[in-house]
N, C-alpha and C. Protein backbone atom coordinates (compact mmCIF):
# COMPACT_ATOMS: atom_id res chain seq x y z
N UNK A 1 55.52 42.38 -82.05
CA UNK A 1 54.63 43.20 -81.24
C UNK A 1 53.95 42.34 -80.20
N UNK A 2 53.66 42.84 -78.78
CA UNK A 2 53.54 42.24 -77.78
C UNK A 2 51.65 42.03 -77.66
N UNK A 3 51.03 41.81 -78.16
CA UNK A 3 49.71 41.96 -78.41
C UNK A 3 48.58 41.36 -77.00
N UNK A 4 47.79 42.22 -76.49
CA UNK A 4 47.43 42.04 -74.91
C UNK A 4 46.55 40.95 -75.34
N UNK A 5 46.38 40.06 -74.21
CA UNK A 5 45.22 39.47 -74.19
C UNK A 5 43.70 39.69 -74.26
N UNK A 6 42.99 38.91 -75.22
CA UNK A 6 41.41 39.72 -74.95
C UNK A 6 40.95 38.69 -74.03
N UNK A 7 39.80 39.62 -73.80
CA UNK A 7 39.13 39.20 -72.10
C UNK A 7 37.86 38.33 -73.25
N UNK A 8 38.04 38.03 -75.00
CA UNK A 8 37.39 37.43 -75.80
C UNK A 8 37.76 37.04 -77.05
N UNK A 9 36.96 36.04 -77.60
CA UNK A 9 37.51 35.64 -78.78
C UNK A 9 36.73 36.60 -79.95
N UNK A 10 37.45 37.11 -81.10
CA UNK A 10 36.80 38.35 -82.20
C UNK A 10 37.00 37.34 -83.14
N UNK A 11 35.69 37.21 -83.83
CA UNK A 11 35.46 36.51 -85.43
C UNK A 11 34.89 37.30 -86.37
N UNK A 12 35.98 37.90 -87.56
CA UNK A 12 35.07 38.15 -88.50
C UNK A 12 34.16 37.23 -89.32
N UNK A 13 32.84 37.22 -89.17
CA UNK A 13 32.00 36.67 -90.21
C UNK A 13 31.25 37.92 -91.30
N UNK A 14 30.48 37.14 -92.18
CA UNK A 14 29.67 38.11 -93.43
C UNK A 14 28.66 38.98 -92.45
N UNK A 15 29.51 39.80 -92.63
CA UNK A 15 28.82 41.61 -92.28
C UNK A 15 28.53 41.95 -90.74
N UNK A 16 29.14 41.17 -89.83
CA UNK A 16 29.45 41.65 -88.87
C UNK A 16 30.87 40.68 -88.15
N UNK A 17 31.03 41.37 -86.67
CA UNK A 17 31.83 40.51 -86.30
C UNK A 17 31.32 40.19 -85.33
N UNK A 18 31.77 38.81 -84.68
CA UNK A 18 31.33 38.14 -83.41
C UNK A 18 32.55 38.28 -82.53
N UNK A 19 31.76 38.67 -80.93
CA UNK A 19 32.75 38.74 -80.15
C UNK A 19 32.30 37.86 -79.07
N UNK A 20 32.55 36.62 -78.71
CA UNK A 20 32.50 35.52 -78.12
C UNK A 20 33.60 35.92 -76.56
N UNK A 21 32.74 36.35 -74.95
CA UNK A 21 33.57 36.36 -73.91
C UNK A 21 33.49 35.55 -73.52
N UNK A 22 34.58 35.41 -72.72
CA UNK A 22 34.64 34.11 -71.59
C UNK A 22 33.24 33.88 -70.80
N UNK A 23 33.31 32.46 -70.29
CA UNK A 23 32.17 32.55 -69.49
C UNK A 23 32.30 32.89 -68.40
N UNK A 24 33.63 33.70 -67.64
CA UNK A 24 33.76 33.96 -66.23
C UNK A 24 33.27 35.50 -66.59
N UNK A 25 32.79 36.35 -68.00
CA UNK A 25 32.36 37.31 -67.51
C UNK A 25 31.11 37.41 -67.72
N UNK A 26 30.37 37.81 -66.35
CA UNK A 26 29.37 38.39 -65.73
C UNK A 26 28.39 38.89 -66.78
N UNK A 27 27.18 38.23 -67.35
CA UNK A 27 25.91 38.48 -68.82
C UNK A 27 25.74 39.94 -68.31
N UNK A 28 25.44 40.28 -67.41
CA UNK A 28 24.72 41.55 -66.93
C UNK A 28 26.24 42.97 -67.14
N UNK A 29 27.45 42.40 -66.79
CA UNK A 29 28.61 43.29 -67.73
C UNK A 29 28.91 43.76 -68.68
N UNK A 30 28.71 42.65 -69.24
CA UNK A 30 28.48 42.50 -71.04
C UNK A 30 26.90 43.43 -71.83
N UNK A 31 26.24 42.80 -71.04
CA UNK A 31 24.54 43.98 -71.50
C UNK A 31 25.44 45.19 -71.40
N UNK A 32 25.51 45.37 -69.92
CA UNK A 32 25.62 47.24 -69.70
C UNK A 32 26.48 47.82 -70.43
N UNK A 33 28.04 47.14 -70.78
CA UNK A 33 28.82 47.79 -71.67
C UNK A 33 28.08 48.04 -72.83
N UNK A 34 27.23 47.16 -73.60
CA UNK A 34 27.19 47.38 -74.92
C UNK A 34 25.99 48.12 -74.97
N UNK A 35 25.03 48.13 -73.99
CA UNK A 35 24.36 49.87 -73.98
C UNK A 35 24.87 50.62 -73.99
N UNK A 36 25.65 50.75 -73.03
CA UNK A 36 26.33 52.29 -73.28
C UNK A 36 26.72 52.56 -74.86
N UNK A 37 27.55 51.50 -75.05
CA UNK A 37 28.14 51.59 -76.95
C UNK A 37 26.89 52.20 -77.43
N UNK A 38 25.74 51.44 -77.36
CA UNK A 38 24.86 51.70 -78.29
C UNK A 38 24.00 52.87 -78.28
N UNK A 39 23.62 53.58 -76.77
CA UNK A 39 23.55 55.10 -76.50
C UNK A 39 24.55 55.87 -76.45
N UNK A 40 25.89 55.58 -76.68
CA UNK A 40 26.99 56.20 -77.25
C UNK A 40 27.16 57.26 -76.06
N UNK A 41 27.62 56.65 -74.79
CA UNK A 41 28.01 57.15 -73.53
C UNK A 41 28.94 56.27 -73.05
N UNK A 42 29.48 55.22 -73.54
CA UNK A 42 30.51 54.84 -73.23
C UNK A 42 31.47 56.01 -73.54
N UNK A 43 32.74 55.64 -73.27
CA UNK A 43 34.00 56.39 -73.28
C UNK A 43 35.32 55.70 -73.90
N UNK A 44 34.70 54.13 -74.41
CA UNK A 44 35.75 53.06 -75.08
C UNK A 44 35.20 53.13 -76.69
N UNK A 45 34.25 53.58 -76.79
CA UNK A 45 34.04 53.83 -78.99
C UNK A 45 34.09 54.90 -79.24
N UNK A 46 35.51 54.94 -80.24
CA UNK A 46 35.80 55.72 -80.70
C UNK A 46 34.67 56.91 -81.85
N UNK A 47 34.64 57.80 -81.97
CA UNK A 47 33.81 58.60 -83.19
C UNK A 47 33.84 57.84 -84.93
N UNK A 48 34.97 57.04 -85.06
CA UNK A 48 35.57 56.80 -86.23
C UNK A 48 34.50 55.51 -85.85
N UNK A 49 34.84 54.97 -84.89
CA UNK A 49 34.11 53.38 -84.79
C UNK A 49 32.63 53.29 -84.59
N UNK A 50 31.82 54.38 -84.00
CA UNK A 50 30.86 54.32 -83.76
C UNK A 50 30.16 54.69 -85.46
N UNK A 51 31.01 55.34 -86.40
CA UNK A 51 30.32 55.48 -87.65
C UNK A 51 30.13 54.13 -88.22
N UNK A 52 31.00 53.76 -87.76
CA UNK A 52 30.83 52.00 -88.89
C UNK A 52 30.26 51.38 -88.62
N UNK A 53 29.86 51.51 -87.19
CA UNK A 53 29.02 50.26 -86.37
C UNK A 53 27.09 50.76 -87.22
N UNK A 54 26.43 49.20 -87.63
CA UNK A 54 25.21 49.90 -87.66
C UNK A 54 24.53 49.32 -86.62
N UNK A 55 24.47 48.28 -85.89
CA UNK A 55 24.01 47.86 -84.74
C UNK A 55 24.59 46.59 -83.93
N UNK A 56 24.44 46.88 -82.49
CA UNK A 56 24.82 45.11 -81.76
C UNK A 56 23.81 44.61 -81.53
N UNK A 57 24.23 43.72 -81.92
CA UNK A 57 22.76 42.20 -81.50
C UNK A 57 23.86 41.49 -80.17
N UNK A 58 22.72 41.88 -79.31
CA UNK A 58 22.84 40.92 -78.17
C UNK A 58 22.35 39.47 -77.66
N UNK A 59 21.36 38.74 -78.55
CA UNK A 59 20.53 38.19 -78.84
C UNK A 59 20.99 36.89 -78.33
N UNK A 60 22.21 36.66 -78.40
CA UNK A 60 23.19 35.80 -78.22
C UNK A 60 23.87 36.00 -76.65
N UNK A 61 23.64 36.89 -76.24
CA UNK A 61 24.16 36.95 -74.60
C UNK A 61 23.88 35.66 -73.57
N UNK A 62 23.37 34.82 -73.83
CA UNK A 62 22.97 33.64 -72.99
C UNK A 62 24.65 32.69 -73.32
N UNK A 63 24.82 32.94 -74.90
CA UNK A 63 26.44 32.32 -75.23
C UNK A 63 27.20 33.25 -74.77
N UNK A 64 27.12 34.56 -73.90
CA UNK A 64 28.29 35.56 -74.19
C UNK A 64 28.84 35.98 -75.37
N UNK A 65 27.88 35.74 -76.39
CA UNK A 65 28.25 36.64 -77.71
C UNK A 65 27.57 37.33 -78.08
N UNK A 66 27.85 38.94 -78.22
CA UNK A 66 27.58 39.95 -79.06
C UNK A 66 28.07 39.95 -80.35
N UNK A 67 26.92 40.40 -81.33
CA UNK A 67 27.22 40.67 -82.74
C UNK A 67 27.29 42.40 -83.15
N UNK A 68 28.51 42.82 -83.78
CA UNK A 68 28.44 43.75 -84.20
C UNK A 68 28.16 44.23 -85.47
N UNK A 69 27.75 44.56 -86.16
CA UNK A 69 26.82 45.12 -87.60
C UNK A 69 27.65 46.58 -88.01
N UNK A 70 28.46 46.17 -89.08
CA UNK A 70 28.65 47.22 -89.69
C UNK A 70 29.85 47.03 -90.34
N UNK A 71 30.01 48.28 -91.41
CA UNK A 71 31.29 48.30 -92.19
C UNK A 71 33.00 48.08 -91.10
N UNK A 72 32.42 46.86 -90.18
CA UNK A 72 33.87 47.19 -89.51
C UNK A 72 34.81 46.46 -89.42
N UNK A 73 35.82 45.99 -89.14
CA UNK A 73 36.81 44.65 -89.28
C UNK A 73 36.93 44.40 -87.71
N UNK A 74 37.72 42.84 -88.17
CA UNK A 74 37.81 42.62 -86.54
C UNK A 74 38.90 43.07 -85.60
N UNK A 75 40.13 43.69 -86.63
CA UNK A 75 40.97 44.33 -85.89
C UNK A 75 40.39 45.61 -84.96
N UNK A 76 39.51 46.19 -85.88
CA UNK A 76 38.97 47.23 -85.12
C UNK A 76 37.81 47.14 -84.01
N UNK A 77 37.07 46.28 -83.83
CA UNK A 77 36.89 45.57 -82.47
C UNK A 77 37.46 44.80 -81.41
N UNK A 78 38.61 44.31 -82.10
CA UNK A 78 39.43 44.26 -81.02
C UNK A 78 40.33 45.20 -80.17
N UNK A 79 40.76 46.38 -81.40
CA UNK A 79 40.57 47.44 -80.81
C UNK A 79 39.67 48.07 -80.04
N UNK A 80 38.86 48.09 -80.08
CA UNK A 80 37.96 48.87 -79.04
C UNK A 80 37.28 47.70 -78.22
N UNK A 81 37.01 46.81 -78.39
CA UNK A 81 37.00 45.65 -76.79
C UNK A 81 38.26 46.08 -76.02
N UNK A 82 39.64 46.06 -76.36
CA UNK A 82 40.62 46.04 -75.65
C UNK A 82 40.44 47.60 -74.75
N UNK A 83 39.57 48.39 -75.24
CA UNK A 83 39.60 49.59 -74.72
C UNK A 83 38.37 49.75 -73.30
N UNK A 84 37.38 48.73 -73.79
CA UNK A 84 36.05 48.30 -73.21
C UNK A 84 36.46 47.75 -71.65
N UNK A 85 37.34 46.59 -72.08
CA UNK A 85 37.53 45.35 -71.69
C UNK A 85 37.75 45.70 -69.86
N UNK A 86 38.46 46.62 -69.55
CA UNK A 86 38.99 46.96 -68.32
C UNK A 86 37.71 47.75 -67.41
N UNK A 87 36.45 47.65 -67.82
CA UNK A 87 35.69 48.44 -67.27
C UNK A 87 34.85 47.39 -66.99
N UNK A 88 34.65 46.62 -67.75
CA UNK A 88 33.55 44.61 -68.25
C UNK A 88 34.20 44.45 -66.68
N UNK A 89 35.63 44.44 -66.46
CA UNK A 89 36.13 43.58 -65.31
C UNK A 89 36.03 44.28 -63.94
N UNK A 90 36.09 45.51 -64.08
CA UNK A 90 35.49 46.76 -63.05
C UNK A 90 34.26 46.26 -62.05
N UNK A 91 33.70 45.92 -62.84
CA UNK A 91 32.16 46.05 -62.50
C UNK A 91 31.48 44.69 -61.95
């Protein structure tokens, strides 16, 4: 299987996952996407994914890493970054 590139690196750690972007993308890209996730007006998290998620910590945006909180794996954030990802570069 031909598997796309992420525009980041996905780590599962204990009880969330870390999603570590490049530093060519833009802190203020990265905020706005993951508001939207988190007022759930994006159009890249899924209904299934937004149940698992219990919160992102952005706290870490100075590294370009967001933490995600919840029953979720990292396949499934990389799934939905990969869905994110083309809008991060939009903007």
């Amino acid at each position: 299987m031909n598997e796309k590139k992420l525009p980041a690196n996905i780590t599962q750690k204990d009880g969330y996952v870390e999603i570590e972007f490049s530093e060519s993308m833009p802190k203020d890209a990265i905020e706005k996407q993951v508001n939207q996730c988190i007022a759930e007006t994006c159009d890249c998290c899924t209904p299934e994914f937004r149940e698992k998620v219990v919160n992102f910590d952005v706290s870490e945006l100075s590294f370009n890493k967001v933490k995600v909180y919840g029953t979720i794996s990292e396949d499934e954030v990389k799934g939905n970054v990969l869905s994110c990802a083309p809008k991060l570069k939009r903007k």
